[in-house]
PDB file of N, CA and C in Angstrom:
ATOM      1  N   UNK A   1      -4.485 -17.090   0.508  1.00  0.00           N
ATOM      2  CA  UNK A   1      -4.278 -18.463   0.108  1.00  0.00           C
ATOM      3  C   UNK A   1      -2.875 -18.582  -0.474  1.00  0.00           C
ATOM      4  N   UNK A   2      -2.451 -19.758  -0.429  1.00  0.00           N
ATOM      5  CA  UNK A   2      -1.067 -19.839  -0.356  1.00  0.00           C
ATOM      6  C   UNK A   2      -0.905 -20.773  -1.942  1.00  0.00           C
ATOM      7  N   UNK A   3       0.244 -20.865  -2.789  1.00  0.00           N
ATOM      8  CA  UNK A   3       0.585 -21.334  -3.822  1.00  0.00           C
ATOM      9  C   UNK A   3       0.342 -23.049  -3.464  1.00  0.00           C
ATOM     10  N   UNK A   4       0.345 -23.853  -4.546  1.00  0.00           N
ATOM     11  CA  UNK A   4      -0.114 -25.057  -3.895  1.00  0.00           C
ATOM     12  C   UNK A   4      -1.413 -25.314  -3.204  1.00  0.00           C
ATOM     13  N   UNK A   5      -2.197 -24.705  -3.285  1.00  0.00           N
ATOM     14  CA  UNK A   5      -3.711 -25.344  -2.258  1.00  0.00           C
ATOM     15  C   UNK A   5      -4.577 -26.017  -3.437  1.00  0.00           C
ATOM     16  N   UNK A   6      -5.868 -26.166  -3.031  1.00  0.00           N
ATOM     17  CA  UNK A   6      -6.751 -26.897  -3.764  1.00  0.00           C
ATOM     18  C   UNK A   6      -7.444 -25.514  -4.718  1.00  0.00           C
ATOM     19  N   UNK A   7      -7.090 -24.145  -4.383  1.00  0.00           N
ATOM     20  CA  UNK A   7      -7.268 -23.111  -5.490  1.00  0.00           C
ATOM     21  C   UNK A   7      -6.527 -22.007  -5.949  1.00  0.00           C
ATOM     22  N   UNK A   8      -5.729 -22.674  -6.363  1.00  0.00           N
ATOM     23  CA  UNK A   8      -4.924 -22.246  -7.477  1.00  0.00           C
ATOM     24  C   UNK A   8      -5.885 -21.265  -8.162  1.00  0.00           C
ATOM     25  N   UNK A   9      -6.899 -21.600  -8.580  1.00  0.00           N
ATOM     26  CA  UNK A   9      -8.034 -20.457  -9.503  1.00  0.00           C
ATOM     27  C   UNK A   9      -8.328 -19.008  -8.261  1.00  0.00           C
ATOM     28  N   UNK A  10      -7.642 -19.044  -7.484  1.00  0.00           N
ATOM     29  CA  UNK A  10      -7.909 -17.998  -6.559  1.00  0.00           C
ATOM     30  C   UNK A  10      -6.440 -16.931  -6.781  1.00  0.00           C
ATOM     31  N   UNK A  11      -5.380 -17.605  -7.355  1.00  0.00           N
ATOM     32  CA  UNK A  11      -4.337 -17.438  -7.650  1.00  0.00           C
ATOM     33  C   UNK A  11      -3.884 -16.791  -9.047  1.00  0.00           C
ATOM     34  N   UNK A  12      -4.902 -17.202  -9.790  1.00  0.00           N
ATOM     35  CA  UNK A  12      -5.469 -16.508 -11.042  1.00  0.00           C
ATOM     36  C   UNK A  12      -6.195 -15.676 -11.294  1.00  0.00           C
ATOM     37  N   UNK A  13      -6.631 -15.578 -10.306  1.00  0.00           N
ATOM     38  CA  UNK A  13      -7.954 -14.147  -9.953  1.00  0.00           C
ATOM     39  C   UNK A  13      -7.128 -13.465 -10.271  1.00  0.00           C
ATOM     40  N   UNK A  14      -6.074 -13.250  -9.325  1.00  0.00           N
ATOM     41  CA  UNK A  14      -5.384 -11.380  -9.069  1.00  0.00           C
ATOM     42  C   UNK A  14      -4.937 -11.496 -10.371  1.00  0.00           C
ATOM     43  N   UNK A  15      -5.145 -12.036 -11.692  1.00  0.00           N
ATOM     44  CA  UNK A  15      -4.550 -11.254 -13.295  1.00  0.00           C
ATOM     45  C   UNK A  15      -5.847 -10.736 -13.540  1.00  0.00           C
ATOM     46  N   UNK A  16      -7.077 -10.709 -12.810  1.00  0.00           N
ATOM     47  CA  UNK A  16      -7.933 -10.255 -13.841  1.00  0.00           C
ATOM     48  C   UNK A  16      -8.792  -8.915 -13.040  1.00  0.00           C
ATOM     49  N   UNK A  17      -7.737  -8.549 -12.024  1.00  0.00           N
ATOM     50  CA  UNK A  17      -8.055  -7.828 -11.084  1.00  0.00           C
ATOM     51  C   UNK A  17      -7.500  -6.337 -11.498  1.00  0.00           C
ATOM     52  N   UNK A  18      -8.024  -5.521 -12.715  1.00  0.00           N
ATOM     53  CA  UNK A  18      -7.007  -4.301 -13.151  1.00  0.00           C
ATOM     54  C   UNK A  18      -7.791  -3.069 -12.810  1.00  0.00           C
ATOM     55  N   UNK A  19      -9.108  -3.228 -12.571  1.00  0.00           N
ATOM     56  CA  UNK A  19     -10.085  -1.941 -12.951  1.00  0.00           C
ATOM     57  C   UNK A  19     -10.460  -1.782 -11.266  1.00  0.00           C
ATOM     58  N   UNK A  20      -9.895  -0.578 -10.844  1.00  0.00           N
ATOM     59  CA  UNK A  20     -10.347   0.024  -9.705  1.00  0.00           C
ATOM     60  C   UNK A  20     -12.612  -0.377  -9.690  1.00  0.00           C
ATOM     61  N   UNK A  21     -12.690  -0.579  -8.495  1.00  0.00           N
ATOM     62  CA  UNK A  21     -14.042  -0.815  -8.351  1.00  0.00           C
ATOM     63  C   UNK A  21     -14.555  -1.855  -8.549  1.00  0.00           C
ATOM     64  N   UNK A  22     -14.144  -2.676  -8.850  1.00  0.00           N
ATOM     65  CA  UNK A  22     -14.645  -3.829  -9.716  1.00  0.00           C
ATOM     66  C   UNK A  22     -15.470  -4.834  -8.589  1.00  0.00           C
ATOM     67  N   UNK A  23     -16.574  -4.983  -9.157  1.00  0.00           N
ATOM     68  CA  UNK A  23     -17.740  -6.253  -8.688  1.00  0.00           C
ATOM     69  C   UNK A  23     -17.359  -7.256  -9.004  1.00  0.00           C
ATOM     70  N   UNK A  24     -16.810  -7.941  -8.896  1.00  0.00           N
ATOM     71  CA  UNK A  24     -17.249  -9.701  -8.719  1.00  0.00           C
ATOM     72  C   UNK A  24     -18.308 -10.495  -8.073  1.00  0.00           C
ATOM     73  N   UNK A  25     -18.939 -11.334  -8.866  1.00  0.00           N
ATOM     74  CA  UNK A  25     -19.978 -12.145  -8.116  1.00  0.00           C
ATOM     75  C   UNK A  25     -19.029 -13.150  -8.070  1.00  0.00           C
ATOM     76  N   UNK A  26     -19.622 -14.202  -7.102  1.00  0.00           N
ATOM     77  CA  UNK A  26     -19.293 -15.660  -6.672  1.00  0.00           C
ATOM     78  C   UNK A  26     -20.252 -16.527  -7.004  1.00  0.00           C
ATOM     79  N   UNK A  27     -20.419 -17.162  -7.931  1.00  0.00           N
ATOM     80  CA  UNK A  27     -21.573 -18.104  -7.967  1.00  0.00           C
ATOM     81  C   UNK A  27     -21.733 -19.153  -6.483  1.00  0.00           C
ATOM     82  N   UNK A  28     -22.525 -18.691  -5.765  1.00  0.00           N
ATOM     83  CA  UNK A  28     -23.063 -19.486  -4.264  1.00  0.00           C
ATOM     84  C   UNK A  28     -23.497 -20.644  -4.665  1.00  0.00           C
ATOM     85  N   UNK A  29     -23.521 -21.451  -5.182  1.00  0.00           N
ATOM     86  CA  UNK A  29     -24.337 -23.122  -5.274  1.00  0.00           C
ATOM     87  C   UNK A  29     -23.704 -24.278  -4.832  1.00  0.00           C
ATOM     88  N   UNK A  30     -22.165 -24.368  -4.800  1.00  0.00           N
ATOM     89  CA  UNK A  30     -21.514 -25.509  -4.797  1.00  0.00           C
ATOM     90  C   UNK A  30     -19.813 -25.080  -4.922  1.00  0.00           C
ATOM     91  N   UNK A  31     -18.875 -25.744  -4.179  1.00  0.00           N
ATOM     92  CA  UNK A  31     -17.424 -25.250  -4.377  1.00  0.00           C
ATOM     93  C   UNK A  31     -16.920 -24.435  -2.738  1.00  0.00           C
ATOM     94  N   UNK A  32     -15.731 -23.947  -3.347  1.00  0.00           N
ATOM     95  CA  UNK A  32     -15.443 -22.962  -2.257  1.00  0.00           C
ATOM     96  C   UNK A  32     -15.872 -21.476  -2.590  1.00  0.00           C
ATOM     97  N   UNK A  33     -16.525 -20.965  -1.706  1.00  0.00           N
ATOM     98  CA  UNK A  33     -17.401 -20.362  -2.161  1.00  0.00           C
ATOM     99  C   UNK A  33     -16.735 -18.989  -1.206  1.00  0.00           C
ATOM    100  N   UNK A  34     -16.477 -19.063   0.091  1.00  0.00           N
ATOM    101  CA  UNK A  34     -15.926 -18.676   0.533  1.00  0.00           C
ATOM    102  C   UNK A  34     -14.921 -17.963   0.586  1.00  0.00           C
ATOM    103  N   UNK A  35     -14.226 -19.068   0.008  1.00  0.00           N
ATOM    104  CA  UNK A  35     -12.747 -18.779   0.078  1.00  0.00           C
ATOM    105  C   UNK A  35     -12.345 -18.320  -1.033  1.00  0.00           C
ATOM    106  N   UNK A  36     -13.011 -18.061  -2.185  1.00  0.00           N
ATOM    107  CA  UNK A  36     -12.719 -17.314  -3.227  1.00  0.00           C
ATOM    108  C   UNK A  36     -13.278 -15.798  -2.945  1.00  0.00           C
ATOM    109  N   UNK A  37     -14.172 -15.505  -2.028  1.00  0.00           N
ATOM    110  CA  UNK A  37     -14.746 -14.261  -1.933  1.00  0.00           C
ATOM    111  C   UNK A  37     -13.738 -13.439  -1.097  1.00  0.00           C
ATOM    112  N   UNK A  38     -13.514 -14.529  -0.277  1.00  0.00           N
ATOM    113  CA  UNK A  38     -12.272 -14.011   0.870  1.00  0.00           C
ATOM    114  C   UNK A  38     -11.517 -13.361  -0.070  1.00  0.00           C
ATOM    115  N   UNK A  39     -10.591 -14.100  -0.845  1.00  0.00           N
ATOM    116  CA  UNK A  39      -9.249 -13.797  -1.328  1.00  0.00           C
ATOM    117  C   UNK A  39      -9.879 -12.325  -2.573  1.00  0.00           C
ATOM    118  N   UNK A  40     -11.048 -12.434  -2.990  1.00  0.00           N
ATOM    119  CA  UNK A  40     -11.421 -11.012  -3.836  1.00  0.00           C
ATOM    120  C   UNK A  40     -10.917  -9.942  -3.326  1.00  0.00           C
ATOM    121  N   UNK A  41     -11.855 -10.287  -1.912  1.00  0.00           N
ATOM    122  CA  UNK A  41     -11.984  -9.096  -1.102  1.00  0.00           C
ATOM    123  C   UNK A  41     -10.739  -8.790  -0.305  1.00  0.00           C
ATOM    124  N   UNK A  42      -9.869  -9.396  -0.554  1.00  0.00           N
ATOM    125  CA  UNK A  42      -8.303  -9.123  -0.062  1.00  0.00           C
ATOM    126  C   UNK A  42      -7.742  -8.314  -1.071  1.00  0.00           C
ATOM    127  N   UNK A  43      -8.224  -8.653  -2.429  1.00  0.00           N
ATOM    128  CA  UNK A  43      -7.429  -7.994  -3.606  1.00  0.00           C
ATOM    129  C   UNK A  43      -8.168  -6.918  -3.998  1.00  0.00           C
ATOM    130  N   UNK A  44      -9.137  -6.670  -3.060  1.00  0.00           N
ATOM    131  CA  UNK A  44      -9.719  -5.255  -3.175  1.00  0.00           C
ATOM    132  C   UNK A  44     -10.626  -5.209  -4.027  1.00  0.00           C
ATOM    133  N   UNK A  45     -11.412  -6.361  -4.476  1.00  0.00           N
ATOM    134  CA  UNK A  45     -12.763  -6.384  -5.005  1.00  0.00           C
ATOM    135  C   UNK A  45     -13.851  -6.616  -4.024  1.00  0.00           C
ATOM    136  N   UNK A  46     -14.977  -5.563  -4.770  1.00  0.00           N
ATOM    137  CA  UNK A  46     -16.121  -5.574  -3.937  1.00  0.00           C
ATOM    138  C   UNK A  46     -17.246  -6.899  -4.904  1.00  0.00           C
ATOM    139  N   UNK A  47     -17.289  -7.533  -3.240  1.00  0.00           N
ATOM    140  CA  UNK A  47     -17.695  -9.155  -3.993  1.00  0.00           C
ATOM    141  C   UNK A  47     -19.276  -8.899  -3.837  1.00  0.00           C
ATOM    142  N   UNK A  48     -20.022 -10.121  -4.258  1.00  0.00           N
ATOM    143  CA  UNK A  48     -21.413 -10.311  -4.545  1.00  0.00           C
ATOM    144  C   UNK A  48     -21.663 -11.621  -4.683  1.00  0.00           C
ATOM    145  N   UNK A  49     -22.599 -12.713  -3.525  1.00  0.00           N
ATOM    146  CA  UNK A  49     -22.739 -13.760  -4.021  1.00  0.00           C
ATOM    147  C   UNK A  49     -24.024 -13.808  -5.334  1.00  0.00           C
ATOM    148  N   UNK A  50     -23.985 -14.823  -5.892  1.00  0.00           N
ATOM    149  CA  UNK A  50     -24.983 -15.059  -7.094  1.00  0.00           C
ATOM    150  C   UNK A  50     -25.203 -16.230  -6.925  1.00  0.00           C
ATOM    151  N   UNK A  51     -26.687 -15.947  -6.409  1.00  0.00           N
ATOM    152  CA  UNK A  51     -27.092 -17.575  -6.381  1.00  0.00           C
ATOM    153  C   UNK A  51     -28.693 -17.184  -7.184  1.00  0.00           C
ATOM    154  N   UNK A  52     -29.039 -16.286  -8.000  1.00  0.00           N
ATOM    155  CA  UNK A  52     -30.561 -16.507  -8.592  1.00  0.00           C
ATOM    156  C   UNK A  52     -30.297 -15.328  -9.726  1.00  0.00           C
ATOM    157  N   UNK A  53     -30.581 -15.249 -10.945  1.00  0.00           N
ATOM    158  CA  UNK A  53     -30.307 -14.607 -12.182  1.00  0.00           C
ATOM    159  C   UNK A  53     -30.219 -12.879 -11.779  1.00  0.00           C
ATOM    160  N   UNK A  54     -31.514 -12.659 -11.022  1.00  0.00           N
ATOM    161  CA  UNK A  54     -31.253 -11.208 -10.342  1.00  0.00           C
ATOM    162  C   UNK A  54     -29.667 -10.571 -10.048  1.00  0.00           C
ATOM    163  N   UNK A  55     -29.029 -11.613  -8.970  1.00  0.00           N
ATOM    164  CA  UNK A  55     -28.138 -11.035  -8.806  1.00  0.00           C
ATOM    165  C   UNK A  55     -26.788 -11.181  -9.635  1.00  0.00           C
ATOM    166  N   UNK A  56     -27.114 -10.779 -10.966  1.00  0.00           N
ATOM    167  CA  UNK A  56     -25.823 -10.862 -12.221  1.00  0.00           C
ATOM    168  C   UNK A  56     -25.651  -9.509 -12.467  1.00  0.00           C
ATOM    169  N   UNK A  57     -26.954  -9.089 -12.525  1.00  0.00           N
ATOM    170  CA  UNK A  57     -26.895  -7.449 -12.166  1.00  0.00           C
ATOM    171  C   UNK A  57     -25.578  -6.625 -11.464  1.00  0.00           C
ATOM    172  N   UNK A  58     -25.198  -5.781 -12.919  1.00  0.00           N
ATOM    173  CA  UNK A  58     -23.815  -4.559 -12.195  1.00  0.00           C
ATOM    174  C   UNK A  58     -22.424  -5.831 -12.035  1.00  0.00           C
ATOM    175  N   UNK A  59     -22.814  -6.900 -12.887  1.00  0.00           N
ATOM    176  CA  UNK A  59     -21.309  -7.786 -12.122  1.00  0.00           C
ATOM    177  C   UNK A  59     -20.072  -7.663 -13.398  1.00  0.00           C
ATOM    178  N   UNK A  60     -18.911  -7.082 -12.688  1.00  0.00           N
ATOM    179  CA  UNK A  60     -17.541  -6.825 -13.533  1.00  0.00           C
ATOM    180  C   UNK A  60     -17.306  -8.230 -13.968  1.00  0.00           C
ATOM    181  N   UNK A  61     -17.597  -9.068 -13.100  1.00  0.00           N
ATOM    182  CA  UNK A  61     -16.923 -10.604 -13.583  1.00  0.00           C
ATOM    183  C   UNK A  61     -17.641 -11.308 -12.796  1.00  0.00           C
ATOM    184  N   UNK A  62     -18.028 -12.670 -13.534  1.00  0.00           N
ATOM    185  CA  UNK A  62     -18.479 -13.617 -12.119  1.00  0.00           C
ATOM    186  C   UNK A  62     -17.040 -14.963 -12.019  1.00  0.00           C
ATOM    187  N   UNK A  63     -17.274 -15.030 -10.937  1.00  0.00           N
ATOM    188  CA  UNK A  63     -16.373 -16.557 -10.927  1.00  0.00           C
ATOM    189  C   UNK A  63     -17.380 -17.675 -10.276  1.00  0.00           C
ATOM    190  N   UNK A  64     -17.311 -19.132 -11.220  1.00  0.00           N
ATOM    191  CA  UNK A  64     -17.614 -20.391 -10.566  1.00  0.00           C
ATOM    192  C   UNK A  64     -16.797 -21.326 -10.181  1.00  0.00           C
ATOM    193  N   UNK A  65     -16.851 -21.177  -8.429  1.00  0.00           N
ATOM    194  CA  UNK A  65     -15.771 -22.064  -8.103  1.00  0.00           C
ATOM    195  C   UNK A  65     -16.062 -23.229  -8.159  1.00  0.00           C
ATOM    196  N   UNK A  66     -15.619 -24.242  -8.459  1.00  0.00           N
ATOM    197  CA  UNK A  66     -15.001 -25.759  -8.753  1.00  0.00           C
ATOM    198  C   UNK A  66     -15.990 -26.633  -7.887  1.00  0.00           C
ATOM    199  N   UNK A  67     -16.685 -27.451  -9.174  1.00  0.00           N
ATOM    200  CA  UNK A  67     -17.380 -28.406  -8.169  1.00  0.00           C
ATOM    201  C   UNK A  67     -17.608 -29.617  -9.579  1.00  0.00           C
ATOM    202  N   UNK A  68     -18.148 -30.698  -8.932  1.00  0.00           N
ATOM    203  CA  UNK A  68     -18.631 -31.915  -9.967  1.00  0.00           C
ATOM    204  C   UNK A  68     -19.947 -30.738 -10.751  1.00  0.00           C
ATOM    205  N   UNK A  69     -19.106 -31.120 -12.104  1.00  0.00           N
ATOM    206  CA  UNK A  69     -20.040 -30.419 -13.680  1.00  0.00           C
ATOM    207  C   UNK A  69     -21.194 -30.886 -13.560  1.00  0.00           C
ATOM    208  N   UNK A  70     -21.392 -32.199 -13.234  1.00  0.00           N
ATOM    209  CA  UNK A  70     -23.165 -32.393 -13.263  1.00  0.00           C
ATOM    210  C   UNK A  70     -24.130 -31.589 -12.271  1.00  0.00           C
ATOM    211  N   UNK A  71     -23.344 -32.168 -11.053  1.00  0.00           N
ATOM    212  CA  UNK A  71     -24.499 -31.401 -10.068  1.00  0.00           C
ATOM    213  C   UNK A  71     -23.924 -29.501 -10.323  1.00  0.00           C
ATOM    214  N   UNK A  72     -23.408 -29.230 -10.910  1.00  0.00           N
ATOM    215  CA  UNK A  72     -23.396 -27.921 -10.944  1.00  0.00           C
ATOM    216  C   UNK A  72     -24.490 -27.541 -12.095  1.00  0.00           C
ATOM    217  N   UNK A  73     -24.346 -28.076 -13.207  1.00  0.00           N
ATOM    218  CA  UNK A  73     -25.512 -28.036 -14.347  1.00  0.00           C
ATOM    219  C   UNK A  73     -27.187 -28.327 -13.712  1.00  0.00           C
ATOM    220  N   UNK A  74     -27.206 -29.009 -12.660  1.00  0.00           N
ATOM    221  CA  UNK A  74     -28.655 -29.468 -11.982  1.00  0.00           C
ATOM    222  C   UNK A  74     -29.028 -28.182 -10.998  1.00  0.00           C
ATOM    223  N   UNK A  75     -27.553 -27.437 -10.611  1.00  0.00           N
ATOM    224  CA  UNK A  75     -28.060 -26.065  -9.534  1.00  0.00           C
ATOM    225  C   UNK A  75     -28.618 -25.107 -10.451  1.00  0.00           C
ATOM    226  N   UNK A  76     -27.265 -24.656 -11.373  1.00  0.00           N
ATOM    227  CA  UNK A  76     -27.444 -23.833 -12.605  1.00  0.00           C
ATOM    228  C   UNK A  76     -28.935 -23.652 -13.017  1.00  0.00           C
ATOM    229  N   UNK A  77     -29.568 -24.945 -13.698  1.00  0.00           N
ATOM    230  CA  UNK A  77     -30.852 -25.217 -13.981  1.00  0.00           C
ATOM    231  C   UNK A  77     -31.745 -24.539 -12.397  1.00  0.00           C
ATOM    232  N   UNK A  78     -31.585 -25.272 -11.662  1.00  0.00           N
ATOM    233  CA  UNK A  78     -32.401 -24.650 -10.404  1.00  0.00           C
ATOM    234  C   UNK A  78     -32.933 -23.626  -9.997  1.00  0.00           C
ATOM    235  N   UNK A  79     -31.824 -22.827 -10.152  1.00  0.00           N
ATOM    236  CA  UNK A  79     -31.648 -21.926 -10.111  1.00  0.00           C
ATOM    237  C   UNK A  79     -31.801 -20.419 -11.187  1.00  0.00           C
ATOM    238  N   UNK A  80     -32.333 -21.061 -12.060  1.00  0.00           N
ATOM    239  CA  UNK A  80     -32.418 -20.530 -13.339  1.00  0.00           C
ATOM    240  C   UNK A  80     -31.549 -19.467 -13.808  1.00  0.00           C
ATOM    241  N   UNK A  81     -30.108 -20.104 -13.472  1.00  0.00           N
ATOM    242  CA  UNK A  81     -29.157 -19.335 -13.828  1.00  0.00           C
ATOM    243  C   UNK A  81     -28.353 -19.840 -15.726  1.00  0.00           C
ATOM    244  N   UNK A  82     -29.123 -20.701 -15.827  1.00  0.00           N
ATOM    245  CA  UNK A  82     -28.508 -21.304 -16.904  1.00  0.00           C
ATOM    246  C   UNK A  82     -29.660 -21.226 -18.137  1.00  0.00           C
ATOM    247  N   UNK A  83     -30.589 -20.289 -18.494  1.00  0.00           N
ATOM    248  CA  UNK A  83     -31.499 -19.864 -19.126  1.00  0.00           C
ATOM    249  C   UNK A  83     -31.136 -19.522 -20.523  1.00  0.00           C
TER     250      UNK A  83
END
């Protein structure tokens, strides 16, 4: 992803990218979901989507990519990730 796009927060990843091995989850519910896993896994993180509390398990970091706060609080809940 290139400087200027709609994720910039993908651009901020690679500062928090220091520890050989590192898991990242992606919270799967809403956003680019994708395209943040993409760019992990370019920077040499081994990714993990998270879409149900189970899979928080073993995670170095999670990231939630960018979506309207409400309906993200209504997945969250759904999902009983927000417990």
């Amino acid at each position: 992803m290139s400087p200027g796009n709609e994720s910039g927060a993908l651009l901020r990843a690679e500062g928090l990218v220091k520890e050989a091995g590192m898991v990242a989850g992606v919270l799967a519910l809403q956003g680019c979901v994708s395209q943040h896993a993409d760019h992990l896994t370019g920077l040499g993180v081994t990714v993990r989507y998270v879409r149900l509390p189970e899979d928080l398990e073993g995670l170095d970091r999670l990231i939630m990519p960018g979506g309207e706060s409400s309906t993200m609080l209504s997945l969250l809940k759904r999902s009983r990730l927000f417990e």
